[in-house]
PDB file of N, CA and C in Angstrom:
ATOM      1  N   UNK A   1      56.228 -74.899 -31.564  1.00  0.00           N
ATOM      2  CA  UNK A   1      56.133 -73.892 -30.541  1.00  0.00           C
ATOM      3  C   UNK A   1      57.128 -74.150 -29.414  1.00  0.00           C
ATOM      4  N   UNK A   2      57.299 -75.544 -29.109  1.00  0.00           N
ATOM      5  CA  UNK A   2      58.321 -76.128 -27.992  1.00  0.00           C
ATOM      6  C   UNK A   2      59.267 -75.575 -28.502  1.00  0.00           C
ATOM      7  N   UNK A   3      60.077 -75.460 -29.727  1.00  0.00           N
ATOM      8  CA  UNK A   3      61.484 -75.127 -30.182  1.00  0.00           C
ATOM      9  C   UNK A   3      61.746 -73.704 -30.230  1.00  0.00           C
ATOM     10  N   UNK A   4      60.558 -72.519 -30.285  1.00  0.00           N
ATOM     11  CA  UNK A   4      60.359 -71.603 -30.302  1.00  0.00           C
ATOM     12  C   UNK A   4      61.104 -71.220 -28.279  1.00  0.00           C
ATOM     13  N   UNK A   5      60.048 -71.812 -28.038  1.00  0.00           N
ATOM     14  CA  UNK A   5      59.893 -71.428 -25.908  1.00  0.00           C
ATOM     15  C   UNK A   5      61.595 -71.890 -26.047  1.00  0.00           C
ATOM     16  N   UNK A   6      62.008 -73.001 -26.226  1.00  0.00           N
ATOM     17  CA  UNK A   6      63.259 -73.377 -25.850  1.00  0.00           C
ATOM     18  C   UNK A   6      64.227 -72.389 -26.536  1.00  0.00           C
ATOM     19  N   UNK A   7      64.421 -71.751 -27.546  1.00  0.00           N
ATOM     20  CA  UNK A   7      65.291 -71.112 -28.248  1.00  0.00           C
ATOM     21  C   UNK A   7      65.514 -69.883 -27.721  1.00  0.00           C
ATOM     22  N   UNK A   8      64.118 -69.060 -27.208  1.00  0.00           N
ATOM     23  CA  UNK A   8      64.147 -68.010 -26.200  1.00  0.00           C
ATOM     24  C   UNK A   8      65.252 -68.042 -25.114  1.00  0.00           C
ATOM     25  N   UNK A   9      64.476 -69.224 -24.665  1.00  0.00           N
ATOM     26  CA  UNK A   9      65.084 -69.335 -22.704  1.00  0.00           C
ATOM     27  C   UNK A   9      67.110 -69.784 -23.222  1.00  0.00           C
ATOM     28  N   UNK A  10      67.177 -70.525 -24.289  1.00  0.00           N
ATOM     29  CA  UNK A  10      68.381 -70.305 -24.094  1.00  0.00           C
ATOM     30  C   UNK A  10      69.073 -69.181 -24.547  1.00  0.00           C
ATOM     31  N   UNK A  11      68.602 -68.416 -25.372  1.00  0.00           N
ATOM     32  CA  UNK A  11      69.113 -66.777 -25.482  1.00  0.00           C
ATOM     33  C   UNK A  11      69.261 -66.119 -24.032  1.00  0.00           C
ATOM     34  N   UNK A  12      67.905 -65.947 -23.740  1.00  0.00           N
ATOM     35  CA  UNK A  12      68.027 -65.779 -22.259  1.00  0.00           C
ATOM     36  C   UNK A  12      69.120 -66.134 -20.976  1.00  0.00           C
ATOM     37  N   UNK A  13      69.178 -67.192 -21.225  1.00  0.00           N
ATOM     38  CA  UNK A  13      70.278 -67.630 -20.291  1.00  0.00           C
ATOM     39  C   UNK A  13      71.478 -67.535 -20.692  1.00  0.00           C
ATOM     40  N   UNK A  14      71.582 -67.424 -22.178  1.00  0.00           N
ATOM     41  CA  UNK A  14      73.126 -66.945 -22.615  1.00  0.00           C
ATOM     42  C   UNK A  14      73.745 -65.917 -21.881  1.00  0.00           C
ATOM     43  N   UNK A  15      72.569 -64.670 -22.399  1.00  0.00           N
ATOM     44  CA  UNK A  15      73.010 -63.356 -21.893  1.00  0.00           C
ATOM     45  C   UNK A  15      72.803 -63.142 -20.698  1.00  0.00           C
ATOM     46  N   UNK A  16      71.876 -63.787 -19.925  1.00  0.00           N
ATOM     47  CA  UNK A  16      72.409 -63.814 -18.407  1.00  0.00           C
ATOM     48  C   UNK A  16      73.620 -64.218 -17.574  1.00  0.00           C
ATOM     49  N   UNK A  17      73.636 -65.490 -18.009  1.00  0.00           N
ATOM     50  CA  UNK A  17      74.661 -66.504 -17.302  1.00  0.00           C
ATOM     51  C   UNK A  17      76.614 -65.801 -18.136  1.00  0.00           C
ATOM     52  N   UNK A  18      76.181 -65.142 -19.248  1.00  0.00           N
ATOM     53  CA  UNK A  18      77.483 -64.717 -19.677  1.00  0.00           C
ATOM     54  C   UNK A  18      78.871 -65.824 -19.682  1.00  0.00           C
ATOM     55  N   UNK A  19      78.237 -67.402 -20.738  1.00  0.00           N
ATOM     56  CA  UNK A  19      79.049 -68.312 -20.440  1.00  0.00           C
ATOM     57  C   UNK A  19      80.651 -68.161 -20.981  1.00  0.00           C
ATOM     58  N   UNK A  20      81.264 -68.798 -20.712  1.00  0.00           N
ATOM     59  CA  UNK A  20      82.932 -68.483 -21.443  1.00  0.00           C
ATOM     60  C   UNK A  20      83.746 -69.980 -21.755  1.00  0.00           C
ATOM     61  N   UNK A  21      83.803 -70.175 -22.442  1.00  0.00           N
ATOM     62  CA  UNK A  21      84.854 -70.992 -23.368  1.00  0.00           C
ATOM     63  C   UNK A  21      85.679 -71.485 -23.135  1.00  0.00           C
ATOM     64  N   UNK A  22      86.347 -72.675 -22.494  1.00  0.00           N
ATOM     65  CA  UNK A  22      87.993 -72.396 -22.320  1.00  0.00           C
ATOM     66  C   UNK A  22      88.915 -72.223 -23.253  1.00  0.00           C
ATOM     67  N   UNK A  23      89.743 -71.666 -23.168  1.00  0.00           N
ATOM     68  CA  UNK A  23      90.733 -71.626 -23.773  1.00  0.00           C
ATOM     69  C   UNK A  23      91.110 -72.553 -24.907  1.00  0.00           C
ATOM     70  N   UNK A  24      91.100 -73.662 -24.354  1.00  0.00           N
ATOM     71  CA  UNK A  24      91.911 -74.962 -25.794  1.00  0.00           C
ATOM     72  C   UNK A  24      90.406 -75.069 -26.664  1.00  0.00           C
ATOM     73  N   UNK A  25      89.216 -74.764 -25.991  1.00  0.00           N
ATOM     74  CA  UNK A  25      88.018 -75.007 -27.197  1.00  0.00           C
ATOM     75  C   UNK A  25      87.960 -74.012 -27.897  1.00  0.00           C
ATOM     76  N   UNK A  26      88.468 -72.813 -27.890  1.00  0.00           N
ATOM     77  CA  UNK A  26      87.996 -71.303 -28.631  1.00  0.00           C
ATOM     78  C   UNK A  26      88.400 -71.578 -30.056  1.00  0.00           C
ATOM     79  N   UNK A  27      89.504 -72.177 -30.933  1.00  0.00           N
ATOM     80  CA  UNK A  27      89.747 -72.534 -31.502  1.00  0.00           C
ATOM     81  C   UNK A  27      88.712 -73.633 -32.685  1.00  0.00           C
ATOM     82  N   UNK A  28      87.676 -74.514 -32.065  1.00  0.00           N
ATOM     83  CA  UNK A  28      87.153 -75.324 -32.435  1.00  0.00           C
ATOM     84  C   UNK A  28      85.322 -74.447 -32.483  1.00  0.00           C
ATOM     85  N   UNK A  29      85.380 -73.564 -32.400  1.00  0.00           N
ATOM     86  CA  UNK A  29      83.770 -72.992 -31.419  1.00  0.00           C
ATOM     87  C   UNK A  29      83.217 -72.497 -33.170  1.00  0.00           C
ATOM     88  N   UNK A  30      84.183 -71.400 -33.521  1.00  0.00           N
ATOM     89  CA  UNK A  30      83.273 -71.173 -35.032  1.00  0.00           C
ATOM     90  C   UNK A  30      83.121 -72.510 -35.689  1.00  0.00           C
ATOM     91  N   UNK A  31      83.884 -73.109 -35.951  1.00  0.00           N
ATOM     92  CA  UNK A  31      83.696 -74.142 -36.983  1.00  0.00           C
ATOM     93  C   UNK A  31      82.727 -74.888 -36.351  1.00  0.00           C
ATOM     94  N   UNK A  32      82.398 -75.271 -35.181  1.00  0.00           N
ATOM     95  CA  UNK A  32      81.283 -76.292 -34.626  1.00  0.00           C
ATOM     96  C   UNK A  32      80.575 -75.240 -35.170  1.00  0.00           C
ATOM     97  N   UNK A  33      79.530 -74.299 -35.089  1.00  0.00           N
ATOM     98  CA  UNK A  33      78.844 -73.003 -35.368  1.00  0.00           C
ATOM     99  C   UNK A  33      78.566 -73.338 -37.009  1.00  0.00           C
ATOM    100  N   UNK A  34      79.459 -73.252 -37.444  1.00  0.00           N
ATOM    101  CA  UNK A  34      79.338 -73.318 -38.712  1.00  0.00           C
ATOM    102  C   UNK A  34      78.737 -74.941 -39.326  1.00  0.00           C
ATOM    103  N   UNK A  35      79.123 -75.740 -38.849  1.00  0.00           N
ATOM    104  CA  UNK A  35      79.022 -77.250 -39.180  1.00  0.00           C
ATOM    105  C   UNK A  35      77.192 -77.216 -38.552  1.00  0.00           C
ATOM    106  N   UNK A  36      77.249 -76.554 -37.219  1.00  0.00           N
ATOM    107  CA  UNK A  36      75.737 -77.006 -36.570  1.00  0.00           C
ATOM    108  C   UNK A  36      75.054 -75.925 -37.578  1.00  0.00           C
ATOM    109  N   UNK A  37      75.244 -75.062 -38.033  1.00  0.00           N
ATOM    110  CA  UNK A  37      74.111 -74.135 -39.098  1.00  0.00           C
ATOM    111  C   UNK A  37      74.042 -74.567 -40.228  1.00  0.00           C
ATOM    112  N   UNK A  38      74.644 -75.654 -40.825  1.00  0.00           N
ATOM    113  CA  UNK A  38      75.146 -75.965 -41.946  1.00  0.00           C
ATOM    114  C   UNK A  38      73.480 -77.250 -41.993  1.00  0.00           C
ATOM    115  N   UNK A  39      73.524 -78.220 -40.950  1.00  0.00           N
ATOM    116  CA  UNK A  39      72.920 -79.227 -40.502  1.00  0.00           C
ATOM    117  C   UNK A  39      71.312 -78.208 -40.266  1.00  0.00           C
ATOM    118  N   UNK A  40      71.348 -77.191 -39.537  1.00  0.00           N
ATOM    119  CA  UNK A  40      69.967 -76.277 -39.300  1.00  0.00           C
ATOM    120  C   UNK A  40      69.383 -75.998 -40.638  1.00  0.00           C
ATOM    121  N   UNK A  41      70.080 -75.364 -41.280  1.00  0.00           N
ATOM    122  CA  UNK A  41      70.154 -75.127 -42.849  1.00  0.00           C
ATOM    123  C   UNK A  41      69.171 -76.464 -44.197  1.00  0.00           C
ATOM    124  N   UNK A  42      69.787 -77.661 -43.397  1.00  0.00           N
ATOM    125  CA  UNK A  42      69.721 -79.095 -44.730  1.00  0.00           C
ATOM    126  C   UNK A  42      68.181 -79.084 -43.552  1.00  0.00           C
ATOM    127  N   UNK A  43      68.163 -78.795 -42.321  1.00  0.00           N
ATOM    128  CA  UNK A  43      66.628 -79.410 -42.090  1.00  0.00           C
ATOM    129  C   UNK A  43      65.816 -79.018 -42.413  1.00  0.00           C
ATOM    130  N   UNK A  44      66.053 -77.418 -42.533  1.00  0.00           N
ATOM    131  CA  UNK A  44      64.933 -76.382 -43.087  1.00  0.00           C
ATOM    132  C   UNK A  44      64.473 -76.620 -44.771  1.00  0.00           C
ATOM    133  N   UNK A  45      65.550 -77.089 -44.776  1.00  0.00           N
ATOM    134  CA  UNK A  45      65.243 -77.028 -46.741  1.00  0.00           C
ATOM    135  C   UNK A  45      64.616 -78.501 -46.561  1.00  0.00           C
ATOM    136  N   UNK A  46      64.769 -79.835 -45.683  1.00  0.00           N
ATOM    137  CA  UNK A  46      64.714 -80.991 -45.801  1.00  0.00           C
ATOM    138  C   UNK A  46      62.660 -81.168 -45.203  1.00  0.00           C
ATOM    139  N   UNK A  47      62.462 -80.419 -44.660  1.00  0.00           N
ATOM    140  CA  UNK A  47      61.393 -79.902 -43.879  1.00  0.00           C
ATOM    141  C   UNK A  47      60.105 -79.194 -45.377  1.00  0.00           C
ATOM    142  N   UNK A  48      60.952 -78.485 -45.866  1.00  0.00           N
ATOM    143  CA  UNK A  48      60.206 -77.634 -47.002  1.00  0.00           C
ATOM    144  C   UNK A  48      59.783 -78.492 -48.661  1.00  0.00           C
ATOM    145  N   UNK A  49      61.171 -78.858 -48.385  1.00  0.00           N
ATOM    146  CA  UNK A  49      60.842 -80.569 -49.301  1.00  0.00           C
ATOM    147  C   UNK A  49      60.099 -81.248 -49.245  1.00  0.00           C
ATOM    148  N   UNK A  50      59.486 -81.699 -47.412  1.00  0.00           N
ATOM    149  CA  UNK A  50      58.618 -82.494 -47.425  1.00  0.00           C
ATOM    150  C   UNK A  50      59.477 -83.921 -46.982  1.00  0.00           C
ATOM    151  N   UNK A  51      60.376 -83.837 -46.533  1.00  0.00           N
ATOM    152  CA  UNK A  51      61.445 -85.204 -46.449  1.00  0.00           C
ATOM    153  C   UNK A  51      62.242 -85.353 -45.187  1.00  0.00           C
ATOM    154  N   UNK A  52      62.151 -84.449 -44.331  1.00  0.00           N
ATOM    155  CA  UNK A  52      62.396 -84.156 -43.174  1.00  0.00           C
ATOM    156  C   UNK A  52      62.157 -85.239 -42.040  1.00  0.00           C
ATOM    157  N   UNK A  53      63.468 -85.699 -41.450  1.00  0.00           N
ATOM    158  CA  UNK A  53      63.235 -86.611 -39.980  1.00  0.00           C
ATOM    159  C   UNK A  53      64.301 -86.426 -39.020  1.00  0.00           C
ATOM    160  N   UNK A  54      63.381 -86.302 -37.725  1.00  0.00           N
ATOM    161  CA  UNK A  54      63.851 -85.641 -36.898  1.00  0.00           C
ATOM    162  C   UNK A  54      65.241 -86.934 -36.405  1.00  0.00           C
ATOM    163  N   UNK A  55      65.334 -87.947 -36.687  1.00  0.00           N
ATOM    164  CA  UNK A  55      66.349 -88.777 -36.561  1.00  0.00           C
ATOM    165  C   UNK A  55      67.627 -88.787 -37.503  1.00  0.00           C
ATOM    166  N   UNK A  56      66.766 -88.179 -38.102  1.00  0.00           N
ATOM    167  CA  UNK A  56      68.407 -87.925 -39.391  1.00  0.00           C
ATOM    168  C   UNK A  56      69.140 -86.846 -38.998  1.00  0.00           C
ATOM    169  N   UNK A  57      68.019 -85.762 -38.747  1.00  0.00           N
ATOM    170  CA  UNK A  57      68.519 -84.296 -38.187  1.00  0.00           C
ATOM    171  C   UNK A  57      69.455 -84.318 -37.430  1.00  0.00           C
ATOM    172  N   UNK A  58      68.992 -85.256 -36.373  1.00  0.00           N
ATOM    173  CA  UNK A  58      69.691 -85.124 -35.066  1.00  0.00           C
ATOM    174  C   UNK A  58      71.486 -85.738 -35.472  1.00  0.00           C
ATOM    175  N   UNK A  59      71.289 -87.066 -36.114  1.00  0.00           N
ATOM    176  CA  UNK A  59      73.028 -87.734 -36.632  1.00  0.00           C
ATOM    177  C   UNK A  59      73.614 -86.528 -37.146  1.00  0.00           C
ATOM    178  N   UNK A  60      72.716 -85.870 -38.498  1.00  0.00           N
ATOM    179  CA  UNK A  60      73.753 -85.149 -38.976  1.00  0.00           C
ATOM    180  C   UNK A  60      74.260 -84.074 -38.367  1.00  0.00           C
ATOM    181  N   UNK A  61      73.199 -83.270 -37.349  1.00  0.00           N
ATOM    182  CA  UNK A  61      73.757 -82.160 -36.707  1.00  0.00           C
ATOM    183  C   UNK A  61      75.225 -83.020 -35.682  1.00  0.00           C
ATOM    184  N   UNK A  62      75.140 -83.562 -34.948  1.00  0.00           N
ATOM    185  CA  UNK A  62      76.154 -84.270 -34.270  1.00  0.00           C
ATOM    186  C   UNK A  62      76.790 -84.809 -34.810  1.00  0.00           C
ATOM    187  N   UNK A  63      76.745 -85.448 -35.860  1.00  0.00           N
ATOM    188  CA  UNK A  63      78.477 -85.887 -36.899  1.00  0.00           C
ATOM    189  C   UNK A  63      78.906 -84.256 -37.513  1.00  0.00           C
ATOM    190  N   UNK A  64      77.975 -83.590 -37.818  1.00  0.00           N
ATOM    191  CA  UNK A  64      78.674 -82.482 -38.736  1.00  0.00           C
ATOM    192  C   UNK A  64      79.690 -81.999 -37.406  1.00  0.00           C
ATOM    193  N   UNK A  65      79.083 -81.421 -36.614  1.00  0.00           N
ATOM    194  CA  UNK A  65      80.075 -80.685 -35.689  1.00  0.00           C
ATOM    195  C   UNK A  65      81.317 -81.781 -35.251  1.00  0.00           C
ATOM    196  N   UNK A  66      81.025 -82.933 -34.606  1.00  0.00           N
ATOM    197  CA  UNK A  66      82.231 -83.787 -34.768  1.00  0.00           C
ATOM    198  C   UNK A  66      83.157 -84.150 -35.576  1.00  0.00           C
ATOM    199  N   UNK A  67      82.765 -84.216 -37.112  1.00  0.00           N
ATOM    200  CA  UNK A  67      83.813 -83.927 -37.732  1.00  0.00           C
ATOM    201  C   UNK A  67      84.403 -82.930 -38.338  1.00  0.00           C
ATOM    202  N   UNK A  68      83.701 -81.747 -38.109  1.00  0.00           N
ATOM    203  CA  UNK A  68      84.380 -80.642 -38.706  1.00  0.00           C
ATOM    204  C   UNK A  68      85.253 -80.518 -37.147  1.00  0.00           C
ATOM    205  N   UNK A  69      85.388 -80.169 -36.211  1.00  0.00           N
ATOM    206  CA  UNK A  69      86.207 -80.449 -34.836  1.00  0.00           C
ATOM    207  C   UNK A  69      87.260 -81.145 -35.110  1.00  0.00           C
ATOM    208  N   UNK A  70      87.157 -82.429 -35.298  1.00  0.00           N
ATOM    209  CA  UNK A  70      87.950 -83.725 -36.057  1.00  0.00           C
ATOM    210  C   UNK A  70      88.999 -83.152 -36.513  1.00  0.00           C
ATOM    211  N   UNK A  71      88.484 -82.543 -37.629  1.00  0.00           N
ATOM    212  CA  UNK A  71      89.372 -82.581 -38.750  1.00  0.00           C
ATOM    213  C   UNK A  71      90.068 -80.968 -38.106  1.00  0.00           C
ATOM    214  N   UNK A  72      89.730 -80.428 -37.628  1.00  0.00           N
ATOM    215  CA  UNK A  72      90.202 -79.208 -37.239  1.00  0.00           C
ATOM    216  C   UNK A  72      91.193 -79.580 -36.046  1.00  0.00           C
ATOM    217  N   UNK A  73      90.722 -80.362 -35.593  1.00  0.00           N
ATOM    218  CA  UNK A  73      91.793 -80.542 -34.527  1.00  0.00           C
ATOM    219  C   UNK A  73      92.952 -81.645 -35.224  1.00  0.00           C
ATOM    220  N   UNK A  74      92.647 -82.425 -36.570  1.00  0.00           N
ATOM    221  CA  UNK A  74      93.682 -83.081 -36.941  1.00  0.00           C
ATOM    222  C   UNK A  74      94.578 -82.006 -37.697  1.00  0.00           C
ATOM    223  N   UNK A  75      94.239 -81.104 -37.982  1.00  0.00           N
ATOM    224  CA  UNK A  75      95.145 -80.277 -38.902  1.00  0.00           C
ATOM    225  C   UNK A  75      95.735 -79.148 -37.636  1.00  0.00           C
ATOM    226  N   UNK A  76      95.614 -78.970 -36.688  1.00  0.00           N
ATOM    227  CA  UNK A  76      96.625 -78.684 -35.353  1.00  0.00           C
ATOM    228  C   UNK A  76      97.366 -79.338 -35.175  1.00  0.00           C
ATOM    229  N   UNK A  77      97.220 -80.278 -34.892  1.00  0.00           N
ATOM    230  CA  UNK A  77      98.217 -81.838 -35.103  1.00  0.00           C
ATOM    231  C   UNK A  77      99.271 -82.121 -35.352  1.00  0.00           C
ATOM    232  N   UNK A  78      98.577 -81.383 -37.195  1.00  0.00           N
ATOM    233  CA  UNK A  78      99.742 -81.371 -37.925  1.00  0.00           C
ATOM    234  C   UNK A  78     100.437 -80.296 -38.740  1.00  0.00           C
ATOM    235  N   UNK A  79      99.693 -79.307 -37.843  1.00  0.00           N
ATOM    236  CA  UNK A  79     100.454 -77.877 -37.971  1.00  0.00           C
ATOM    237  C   UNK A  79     100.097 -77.474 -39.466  1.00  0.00           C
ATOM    238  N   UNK A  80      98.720 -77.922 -39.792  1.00  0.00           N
ATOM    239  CA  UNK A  80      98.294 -76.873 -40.518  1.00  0.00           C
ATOM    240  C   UNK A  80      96.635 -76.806 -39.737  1.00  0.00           C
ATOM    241  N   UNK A  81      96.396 -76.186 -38.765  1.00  0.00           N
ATOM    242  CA  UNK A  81      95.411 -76.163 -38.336  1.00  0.00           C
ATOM    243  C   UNK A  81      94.144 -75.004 -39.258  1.00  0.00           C
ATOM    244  N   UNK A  82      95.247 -73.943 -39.404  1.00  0.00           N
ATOM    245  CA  UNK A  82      94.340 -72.714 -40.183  1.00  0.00           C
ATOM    246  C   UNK A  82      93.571 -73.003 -41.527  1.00  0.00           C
ATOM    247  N   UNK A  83      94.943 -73.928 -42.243  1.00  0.00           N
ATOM    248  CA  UNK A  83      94.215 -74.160 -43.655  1.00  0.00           C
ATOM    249  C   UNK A  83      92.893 -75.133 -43.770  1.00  0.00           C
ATOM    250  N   UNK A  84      93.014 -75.773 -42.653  1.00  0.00           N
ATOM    251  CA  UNK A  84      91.750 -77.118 -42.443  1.00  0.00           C
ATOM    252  C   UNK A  84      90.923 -76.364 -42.238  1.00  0.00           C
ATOM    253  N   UNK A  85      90.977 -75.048 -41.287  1.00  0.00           N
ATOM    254  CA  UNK A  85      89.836 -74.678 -40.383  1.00  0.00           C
ATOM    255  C   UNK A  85      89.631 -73.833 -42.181  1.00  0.00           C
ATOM    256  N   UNK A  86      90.085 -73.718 -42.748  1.00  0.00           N
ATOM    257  CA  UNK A  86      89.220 -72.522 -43.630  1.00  0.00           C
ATOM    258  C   UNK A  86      88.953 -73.481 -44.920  1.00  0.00           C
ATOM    259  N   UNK A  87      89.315 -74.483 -45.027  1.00  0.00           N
ATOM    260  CA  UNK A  87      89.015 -75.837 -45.695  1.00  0.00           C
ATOM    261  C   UNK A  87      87.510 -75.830 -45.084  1.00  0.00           C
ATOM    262  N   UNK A  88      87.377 -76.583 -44.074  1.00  0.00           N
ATOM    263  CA  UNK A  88      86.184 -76.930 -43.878  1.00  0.00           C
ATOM    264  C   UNK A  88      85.386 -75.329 -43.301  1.00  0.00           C
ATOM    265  N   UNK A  89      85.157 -74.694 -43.474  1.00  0.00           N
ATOM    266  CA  UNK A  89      84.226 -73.416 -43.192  1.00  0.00           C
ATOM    267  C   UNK A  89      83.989 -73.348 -44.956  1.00  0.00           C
ATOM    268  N   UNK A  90      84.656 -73.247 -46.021  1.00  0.00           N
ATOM    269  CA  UNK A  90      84.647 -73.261 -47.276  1.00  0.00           C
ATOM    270  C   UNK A  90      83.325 -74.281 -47.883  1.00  0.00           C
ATOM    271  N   UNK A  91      83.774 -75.475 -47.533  1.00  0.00           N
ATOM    272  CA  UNK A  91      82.765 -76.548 -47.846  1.00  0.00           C
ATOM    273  C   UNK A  91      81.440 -76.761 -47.223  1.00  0.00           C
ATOM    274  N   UNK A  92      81.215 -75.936 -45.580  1.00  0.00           N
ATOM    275  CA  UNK A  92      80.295 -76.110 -45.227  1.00  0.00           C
ATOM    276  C   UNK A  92      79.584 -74.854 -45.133  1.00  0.00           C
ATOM    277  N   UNK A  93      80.358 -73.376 -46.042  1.00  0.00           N
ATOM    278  CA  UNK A  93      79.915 -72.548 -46.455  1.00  0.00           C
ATOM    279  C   UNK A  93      79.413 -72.682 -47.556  1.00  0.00           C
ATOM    280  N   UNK A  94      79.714 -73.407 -48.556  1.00  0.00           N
ATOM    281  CA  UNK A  94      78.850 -73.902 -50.295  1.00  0.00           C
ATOM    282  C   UNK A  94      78.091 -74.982 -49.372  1.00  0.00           C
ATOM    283  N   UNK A  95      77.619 -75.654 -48.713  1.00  0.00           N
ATOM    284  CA  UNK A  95      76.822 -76.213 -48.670  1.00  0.00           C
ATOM    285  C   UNK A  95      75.517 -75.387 -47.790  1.00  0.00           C
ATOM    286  N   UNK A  96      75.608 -74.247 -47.140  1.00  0.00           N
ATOM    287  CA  UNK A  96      74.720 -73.881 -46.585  1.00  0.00           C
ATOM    288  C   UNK A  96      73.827 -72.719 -47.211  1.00  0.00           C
ATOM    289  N   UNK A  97      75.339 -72.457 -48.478  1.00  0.00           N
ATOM    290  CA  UNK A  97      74.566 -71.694 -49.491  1.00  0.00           C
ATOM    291  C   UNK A  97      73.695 -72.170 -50.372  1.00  0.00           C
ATOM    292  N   UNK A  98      73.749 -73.141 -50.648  1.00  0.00           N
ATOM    293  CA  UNK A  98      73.027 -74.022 -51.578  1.00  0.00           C
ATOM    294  C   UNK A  98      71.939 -74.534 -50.845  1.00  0.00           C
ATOM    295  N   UNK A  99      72.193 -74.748 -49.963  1.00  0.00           N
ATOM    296  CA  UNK A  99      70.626 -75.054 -49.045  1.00  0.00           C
ATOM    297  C   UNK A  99      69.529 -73.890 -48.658  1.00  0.00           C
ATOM    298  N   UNK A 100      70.585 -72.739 -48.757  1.00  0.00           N
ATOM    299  CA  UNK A 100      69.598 -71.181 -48.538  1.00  0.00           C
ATOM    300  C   UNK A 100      68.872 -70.817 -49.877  1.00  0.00           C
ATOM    301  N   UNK A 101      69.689 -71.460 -50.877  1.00  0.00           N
ATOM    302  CA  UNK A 101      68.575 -71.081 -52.345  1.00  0.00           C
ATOM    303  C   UNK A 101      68.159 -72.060 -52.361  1.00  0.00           C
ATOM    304  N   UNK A 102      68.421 -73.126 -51.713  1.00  0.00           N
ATOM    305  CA  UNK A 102      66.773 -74.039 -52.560  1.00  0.00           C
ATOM    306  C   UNK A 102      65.714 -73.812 -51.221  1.00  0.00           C
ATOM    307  N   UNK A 103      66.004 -73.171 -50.047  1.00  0.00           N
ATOM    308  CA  UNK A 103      64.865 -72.087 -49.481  1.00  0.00           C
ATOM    309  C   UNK A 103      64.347 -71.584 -50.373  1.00  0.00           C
ATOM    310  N   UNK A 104      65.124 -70.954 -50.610  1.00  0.00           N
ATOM    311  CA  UNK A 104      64.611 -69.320 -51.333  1.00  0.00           C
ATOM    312  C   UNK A 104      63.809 -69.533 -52.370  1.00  0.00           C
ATOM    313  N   UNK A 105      64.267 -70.429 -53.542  1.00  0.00           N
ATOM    314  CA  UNK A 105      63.555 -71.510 -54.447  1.00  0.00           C
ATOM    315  C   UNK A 105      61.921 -71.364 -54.101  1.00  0.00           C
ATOM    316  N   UNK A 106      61.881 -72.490 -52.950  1.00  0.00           N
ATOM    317  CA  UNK A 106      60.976 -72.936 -52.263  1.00  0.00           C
ATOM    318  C   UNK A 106      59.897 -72.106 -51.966  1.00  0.00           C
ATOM    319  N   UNK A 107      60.256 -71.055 -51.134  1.00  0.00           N
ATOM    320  CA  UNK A 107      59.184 -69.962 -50.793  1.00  0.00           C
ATOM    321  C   UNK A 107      58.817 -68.717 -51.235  1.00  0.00           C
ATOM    322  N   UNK A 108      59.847 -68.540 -51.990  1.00  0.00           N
ATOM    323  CA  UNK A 108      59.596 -67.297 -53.466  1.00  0.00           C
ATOM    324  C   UNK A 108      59.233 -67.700 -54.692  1.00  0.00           C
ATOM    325  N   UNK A 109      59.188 -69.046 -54.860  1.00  0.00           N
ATOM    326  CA  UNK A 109      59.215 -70.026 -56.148  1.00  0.00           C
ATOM    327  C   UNK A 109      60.112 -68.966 -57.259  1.00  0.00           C
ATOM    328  N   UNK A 110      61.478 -68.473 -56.494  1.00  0.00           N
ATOM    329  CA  UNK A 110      62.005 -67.775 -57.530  1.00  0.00           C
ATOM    330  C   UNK A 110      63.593 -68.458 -57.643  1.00  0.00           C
TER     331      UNK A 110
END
């Protein structure tokens, strides 16, 4: 219910406060997005499993986004920034798909 109240109020304050980005992070913002749903994704299925800890959750959500960033900002670097960034959205797009059917699995038993 705590994660519920908290998830509100920060919607809430999104669209109030109308936050903005700078500039050199806009670049890095989907792929963190993608890496942190990717990690939301493995808890929900990790949760439904029955195998779920809130200490694992927490590393992987914070390494996923750090290294997908990482590596996004190493391939700016080196001037292939685009192909990394769609490199890693690729891999942490099959992985969030695969975590949405073994949801789906799970609670449709289909």
């Amino acid at each position: 219910m705590i994660a519920v109240l908290a998830l509100l109020v920060g919607v809430v304050l999104g669209v109030v406060l109308e936050p903005t980005v700078p500039v050199g992070l806009q670049p890095y913002l989907p792929i963190a997005v993608v890496a942190a749903l990717d990690a939301v994704f493995g808890g929900i299925r990790a949760k439904l499993d029955g195998i779920f800890d809130d200490k694992q959750f927490v590393v992987s959500f914070v390494s996923n986004v750090l290294v997908a960033g990482l590596i996004v900002y190493l391939g700016d670097q080196l001037g292939v920034g685009g192909q990394l960034s769609t490199g890693v959205v690729v891999v942490l797009g099959v992985r969030i798909f695969g975590n949405v059917a073994a949801i789906r699995r799970h609670l449709f038993r289909a």
